[in-house]
Each structure stands twice: as C-alpha cells, then as structure tokens.
N, C-alpha and C. Protein backbone atom coordinates (compact mmCIF):
# COMPACT_ATOMS: atom_id res chain seq x y z
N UNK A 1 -21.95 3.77 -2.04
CA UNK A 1 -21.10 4.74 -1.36
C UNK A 1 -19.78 4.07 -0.99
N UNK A 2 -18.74 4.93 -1.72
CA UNK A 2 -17.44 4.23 -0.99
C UNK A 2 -17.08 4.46 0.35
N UNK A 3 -16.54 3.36 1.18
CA UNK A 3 -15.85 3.12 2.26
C UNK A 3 -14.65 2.84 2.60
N UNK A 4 -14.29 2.72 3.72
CA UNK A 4 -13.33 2.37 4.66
C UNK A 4 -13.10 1.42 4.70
N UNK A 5 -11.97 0.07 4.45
CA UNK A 5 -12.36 -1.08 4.61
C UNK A 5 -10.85 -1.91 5.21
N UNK A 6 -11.06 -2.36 6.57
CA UNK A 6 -10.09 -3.35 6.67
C UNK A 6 -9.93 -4.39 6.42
N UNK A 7 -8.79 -4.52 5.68
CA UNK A 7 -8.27 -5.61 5.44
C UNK A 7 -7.34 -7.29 6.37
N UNK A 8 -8.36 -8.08 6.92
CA UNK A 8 -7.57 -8.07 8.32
C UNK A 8 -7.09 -10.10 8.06
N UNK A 9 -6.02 -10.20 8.69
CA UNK A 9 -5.48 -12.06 8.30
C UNK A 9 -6.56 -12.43 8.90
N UNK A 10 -7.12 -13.55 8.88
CA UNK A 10 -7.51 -14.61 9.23
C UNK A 10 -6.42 -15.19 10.42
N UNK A 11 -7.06 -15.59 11.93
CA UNK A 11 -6.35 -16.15 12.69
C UNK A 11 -5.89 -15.10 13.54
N UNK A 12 -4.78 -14.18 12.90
CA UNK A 12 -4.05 -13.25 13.95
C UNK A 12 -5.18 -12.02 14.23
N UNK A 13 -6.07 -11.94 13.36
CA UNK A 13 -7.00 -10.51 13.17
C UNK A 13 -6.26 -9.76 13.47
N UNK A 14 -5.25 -8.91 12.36
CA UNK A 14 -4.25 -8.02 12.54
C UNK A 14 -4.29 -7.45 11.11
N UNK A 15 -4.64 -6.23 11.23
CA UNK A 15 -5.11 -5.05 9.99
C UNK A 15 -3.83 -5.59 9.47
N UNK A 16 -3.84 -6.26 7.64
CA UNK A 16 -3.10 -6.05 7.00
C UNK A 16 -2.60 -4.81 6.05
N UNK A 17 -3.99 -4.34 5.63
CA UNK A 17 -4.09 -3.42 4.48
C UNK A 17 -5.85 -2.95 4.96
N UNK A 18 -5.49 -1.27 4.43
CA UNK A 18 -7.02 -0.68 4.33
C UNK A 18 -7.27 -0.35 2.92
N UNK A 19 -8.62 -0.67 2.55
CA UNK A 19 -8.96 -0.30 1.55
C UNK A 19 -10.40 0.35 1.09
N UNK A 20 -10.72 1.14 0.57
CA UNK A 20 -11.48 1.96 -0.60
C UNK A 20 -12.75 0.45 -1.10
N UNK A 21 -14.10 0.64 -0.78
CA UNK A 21 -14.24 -0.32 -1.52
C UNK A 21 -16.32 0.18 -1.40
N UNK A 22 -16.90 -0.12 -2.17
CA UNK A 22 -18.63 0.17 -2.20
C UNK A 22 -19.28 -0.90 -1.39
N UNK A 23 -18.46 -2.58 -1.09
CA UNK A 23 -19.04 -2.98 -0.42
C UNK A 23 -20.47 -4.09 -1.58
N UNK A 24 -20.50 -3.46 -2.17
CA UNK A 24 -20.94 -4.64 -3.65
C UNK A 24 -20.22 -5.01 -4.84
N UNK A 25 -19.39 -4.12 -5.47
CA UNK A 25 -18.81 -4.61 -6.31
C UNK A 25 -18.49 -5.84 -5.86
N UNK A 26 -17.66 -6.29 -7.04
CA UNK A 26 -17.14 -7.51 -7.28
C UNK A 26 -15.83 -7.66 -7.00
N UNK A 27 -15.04 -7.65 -5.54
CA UNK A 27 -14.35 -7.55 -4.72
C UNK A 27 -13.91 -8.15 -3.50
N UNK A 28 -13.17 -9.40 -3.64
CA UNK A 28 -13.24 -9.93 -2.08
C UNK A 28 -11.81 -9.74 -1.63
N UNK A 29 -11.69 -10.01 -0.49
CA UNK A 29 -10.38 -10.28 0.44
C UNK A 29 -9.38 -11.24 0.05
N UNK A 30 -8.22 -11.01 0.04
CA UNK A 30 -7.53 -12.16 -0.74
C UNK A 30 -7.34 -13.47 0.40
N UNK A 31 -7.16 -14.48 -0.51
CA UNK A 31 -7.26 -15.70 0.34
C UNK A 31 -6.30 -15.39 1.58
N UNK A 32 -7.10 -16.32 2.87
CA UNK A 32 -6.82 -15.98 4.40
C UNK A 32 -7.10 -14.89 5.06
N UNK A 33 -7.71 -13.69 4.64
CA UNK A 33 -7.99 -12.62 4.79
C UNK A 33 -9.71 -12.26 4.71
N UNK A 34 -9.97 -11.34 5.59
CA UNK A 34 -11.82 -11.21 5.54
C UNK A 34 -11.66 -9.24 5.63
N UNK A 35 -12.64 -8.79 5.00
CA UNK A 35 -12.79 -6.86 5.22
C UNK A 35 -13.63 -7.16 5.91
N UNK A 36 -13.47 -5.97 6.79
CA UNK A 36 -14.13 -5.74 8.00
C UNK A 36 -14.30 -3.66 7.87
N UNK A 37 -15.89 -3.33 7.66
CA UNK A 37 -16.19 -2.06 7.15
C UNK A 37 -15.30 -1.16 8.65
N UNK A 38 -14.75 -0.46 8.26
CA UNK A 38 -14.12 0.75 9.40
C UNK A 38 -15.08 1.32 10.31
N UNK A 39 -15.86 2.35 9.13
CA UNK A 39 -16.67 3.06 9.47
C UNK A 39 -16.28 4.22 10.22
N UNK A 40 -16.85 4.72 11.21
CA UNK A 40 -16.49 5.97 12.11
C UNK A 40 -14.70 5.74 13.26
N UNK A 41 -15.04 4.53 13.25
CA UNK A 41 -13.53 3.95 14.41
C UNK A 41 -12.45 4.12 13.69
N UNK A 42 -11.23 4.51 14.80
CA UNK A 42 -9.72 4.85 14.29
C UNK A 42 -9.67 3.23 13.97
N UNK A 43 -8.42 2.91 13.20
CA UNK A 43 -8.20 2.18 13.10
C UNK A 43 -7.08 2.00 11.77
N UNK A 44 -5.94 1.52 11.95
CA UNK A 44 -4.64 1.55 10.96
C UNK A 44 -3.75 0.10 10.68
N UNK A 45 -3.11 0.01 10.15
CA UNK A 45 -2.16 -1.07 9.82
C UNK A 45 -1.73 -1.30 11.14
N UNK A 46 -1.51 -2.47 10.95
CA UNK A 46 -1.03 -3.21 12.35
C UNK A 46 -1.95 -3.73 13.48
N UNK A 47 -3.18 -2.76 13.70
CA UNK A 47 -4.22 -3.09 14.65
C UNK A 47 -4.48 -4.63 14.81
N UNK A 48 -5.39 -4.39 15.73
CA UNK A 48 -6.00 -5.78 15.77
C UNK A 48 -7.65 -5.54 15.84
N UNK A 49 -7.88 -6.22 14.90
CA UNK A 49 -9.60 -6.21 15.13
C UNK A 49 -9.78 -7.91 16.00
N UNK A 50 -11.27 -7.08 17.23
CA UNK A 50 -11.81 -8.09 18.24
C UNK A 50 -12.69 -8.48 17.48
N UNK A 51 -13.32 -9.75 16.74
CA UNK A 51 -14.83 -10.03 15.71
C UNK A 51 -15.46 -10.45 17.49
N UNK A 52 -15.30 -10.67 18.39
CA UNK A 52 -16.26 -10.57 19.24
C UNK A 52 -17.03 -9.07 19.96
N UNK A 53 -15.93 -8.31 20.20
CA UNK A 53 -16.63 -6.79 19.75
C UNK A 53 -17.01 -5.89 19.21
N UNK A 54 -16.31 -6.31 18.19
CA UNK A 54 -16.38 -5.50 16.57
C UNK A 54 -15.42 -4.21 16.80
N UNK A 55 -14.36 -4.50 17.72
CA UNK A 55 -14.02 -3.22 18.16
C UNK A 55 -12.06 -3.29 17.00
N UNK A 56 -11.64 -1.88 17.03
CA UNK A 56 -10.07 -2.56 16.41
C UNK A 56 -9.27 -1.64 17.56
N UNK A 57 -8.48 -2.45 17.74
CA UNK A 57 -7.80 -2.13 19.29
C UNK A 57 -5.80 -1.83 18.23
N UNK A 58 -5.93 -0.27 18.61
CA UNK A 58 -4.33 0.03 18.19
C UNK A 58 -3.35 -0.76 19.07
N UNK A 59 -1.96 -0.74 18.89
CA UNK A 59 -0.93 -1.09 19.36
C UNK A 59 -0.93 -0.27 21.19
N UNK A 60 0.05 -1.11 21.95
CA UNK A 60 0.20 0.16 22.74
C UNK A 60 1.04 0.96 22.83
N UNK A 61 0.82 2.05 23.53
CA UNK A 61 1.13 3.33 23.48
C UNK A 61 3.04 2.81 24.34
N UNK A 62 3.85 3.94 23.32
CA UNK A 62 4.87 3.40 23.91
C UNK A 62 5.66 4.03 25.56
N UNK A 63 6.37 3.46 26.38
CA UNK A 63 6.99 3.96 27.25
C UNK A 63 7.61 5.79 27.35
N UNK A 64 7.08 5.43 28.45
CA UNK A 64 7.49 6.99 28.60
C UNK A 64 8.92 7.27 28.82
N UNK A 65 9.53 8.28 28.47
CA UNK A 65 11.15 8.30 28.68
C UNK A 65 11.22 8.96 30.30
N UNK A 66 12.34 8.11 30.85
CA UNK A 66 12.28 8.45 32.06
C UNK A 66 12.58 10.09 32.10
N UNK A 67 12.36 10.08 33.46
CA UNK A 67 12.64 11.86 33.75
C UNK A 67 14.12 12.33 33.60
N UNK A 68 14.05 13.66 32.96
CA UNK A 68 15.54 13.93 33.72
C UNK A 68 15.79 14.34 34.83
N UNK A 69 17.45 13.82 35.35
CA UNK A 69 17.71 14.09 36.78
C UNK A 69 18.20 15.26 36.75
C-alpha cells in the first residue's frame, strides 16, 4: 500500500521533501536523510519531526497584525 512519507535531514530533523513510497520497494533516503511514514499526522515541508515523540511539529503560527486604531 502506498504512503505518505517524510523525507527528513539527519541532525536538523527538518521535513526536506514528502514522498509517495510502499515502504518495501527498493527505495531509500538520500544520503544524510532518513523517511519517516506520515501516516494520519499533518505534516509539510519545513516541519520538524521529534524521533523522541514521533510527533512533526509545524512552524509557528505567525503574529497577529496589530489592531486598528
């Protein structure tokens, strides 16, 4: 069954690329890099995956524009 698959650096754990993949083929991560299956969790370019929670944590959310006076 194809999946969801992040593509994440080595070191920074910061989603490089997502990719399409069965998870057996004959397919690995390019050097410095490890996939990490998506699955049900949001998760996009730029993120950061935690390998101690297994969790991928988006960017944050940006500033709010002040009020008008």
């Amino acid at each position: 069954m194809i999946a969801r698959w992040a593509v994440v650096q080595h070191g920074s754990n910061v989603v490089d690329n997502i990719v399409e993949w069965d998870g057996q083929s004959e397919w690995v991560a390019p050097s410095g890099y490890y996939a990490v299956l998506i699955g049900d969790e949001k998760c996009d370019l730029a993120w950061t995956y935690d390998p101690e929670t297994h969790k991928f944590i988006g960017p944050p959310e940006p500033p709010l524009p002040p009020p008008e006076q």
